[in-house]
Protein backbone atom coordinates (compact mmCIF):
# COMPACT_ATOMS: atom_id res chain seq x y z
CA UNK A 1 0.00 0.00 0.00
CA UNK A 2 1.28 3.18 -0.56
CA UNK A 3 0.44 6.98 0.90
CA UNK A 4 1.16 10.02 -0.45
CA UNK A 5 2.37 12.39 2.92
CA UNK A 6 1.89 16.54 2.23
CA UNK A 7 1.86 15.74 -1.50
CA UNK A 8 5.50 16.66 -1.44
CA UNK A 9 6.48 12.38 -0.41
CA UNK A 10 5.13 9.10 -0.78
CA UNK A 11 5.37 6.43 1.50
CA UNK A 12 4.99 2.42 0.18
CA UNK A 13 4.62 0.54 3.31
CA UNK A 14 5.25 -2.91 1.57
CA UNK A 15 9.09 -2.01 0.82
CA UNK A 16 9.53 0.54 3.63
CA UNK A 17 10.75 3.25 1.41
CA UNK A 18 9.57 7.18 1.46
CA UNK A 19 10.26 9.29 -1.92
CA UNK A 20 10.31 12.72 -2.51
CA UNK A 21 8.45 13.71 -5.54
CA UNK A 22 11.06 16.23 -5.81
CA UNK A 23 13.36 13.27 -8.03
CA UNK A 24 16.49 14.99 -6.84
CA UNK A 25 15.77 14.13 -3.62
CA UNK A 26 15.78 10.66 -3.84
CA UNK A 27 14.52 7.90 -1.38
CA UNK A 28 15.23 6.92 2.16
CA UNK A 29 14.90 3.03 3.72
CA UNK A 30 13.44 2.80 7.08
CA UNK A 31 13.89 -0.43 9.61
CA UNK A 32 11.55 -2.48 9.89
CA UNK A 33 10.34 -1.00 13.40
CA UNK A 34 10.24 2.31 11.98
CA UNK A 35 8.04 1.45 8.84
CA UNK A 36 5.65 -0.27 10.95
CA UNK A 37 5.43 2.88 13.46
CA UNK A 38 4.61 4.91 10.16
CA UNK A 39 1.62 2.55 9.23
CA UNK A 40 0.45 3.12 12.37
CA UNK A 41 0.77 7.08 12.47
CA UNK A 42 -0.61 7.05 8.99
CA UNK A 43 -3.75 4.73 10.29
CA UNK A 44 -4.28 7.01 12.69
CA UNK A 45 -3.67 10.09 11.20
CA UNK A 46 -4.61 13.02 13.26
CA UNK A 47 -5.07 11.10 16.07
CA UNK A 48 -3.56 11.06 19.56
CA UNK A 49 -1.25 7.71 19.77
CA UNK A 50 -0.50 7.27 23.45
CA UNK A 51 3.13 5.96 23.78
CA UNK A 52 2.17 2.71 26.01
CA UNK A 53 -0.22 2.25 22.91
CA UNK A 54 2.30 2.27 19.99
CA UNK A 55 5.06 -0.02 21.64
CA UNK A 56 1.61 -2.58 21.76
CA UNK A 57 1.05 -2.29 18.14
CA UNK A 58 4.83 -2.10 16.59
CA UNK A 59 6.96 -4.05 18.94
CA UNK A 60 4.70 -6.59 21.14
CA UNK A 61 2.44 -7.59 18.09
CA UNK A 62 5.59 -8.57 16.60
CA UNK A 63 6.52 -10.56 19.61
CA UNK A 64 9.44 -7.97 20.32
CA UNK A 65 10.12 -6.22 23.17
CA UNK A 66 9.56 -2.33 23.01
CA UNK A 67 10.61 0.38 25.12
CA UNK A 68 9.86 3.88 25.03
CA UNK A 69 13.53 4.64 23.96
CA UNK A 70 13.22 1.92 21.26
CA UNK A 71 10.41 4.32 20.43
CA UNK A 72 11.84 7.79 20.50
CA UNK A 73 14.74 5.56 18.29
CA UNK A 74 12.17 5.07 15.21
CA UNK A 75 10.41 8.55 15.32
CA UNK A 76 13.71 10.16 15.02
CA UNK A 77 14.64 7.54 12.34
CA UNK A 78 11.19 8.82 10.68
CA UNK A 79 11.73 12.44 11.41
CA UNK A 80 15.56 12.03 9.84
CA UNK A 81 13.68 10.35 6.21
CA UNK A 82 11.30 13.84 6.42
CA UNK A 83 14.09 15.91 6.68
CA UNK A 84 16.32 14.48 4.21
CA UNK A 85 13.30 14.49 1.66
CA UNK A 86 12.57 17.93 2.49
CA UNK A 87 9.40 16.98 3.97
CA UNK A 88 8.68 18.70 7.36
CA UNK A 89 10.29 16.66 10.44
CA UNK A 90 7.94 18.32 12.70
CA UNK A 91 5.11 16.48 10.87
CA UNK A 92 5.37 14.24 13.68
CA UNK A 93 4.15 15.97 16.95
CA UNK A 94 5.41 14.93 20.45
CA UNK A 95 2.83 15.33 23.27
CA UNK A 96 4.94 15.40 25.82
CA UNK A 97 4.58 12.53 28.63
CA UNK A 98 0.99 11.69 26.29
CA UNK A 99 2.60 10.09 23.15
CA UNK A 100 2.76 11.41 19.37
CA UNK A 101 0.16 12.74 16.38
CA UNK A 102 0.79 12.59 13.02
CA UNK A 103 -0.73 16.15 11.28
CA UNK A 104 -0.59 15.39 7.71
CA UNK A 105 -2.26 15.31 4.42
CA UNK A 106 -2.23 11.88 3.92
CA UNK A 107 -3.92 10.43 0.65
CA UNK A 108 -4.07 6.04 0.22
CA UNK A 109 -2.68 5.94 -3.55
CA UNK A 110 -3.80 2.47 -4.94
CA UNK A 111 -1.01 0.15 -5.68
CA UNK A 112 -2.03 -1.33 -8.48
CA UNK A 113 -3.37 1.61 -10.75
CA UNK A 114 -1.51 4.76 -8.86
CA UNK A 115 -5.06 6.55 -8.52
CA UNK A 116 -5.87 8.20 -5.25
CA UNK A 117 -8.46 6.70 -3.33
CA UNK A 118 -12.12 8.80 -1.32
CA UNK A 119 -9.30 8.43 1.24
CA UNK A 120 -7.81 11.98 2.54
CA UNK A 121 -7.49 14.02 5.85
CA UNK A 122 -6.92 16.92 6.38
CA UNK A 123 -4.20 17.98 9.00
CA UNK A 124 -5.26 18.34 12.73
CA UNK A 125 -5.33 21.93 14.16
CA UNK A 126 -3.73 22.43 17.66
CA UNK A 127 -5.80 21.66 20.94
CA UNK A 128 -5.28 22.10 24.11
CA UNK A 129 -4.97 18.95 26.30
CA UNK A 130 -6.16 18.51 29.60
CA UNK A 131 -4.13 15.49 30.89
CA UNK A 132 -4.07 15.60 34.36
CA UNK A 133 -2.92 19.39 34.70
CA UNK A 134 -3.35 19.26 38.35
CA UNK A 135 -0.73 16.62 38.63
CA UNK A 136 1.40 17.84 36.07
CA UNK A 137 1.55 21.32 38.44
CA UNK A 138 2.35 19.56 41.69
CA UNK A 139 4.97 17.88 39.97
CA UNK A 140 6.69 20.47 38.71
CA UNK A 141 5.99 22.79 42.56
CA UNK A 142 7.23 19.60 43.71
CA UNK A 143 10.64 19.96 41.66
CA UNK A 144 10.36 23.42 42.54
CA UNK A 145 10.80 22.60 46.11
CA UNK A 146 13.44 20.29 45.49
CA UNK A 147 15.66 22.37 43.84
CA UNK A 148 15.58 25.24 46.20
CA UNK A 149 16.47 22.78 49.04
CA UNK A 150 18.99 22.10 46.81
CA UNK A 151 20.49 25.72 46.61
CA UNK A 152 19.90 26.69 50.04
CA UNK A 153 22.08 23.68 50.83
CA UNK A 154 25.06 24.41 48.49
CA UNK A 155 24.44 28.06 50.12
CA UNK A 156 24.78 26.69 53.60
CA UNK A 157 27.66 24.47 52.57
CA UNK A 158 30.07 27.34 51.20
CA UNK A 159 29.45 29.41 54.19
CA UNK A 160 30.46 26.99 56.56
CA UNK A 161 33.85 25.80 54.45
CA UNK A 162 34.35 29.85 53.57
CA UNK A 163 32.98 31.10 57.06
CA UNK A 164 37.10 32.64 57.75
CA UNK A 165 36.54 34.22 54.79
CA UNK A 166 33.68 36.06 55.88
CA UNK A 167 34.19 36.84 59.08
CA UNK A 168 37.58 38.27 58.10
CA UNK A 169 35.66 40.18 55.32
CA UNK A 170 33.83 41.85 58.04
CA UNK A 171 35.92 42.15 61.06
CA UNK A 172 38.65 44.41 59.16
C-alpha cells in the first residue's frame, strides 16, 4: 500500500521506502520498526497515539520487546527520512509525557493503478490537552521545592567551608 504524505512524499509501506516527488531528492529506507510505526501514524492520522499504545502495536504484536527509547529511536529515524526528503520533520508531533500525532495530508494511492483513493485528511489543528494538569503542576511545585532545598544547601555548605573568609571580610 502506498500513501502520499503533504503531496511533497510518498510512503509504500510494503518495501519501507519514502520518496520525494522532488526526483532529486531521492529515497530513504526505514527499519523495519520504523516502517511499521509509520503505518500506524498514517492509520491514525490526526489522532492522539499514546506511547504505552504504539510499543503494543509495533513491537509486542511482533513478539518484540519495546521500550519507550526503542520508540523515541524510530520517530527520530522517521523524522531524519522527512528531513532528508525535504518533507517537514515536525510532521510528527510529540505530546509530551501523552505520546505522538501525526498532522498530515495523507492520501491512500492504490497500488495497483496509482489513482488516489475517497481516502484523505486533512491535517489536525492544535488543541489544548487537559491530561491531568493538576498533577502535572504539583509535579513540577514539587521539583520546585526540590531544587531550592537544593540551593539553600550548596548556600549553607560554602558558608560553613568559607565562614574565615567572611568573618575576616567583616571584622577588618
Amino acid at each position: 500500500m502506498k500513501y502520499a504524505i503533504n503531496i511533497s512524499m510518498v510512503y509504500d509501506f510494503e518495501s519501507g521506502i519514502i520518496e520525494s516527488n522532488d526526483t532529486e531528492e531521492g529515497s530513504v529506507r526505514l527499519s523495519k520498526q520504523a516502517s511499521r510505526l509509520l503505518q500506524v501514524l498514517i492509520k491514525n492520522n490526526n489522532q492522539i497515539l499514546e506511547r504505552n499504545y504504539l510499543i503494543a502495536e509495533v513491537w509486542e504484536a511482533q513478539g518484540c520487546a519495546g521500550s519507550s527509547t526503542s520508540l523515541s529511536v524510530a520517530i527520530s529515524e522517521i523524522r531524519k527520512a522527512f528531513r532528508q526528503l525535504n518533507g517537514d520533520p515536525m510532521l510528527i508531533q510529540t505530546l509530551r509525557k501523552v505520546g505522538f500525532v501525526l498532522v498530515a495530508n495523507v492520501e491512500c494511492l492504490n497500488a495497483g493503478k496509482g489513482v488516489e483513493e475517497s481516502e484523505t485528511s486533512q491535517p489536525l489543528q492544535p488543541v489544548r490537552l487537559d491530561v491531568d494538569d493538576k498533577s502535572s503542576v504539583k509535579r513540577y511545585l514539587s521539583l520546585e521545592w526540590v531544587r531550592m532545598g537544593f540551593l539553600v544547601a550548596i548556600l549553607i555548605v560554602c558558608v560553613i567551608i568559607d565562614e574565615n573568609a567572611w568573618f575576616s571580610l567583616f571584622s577588618s
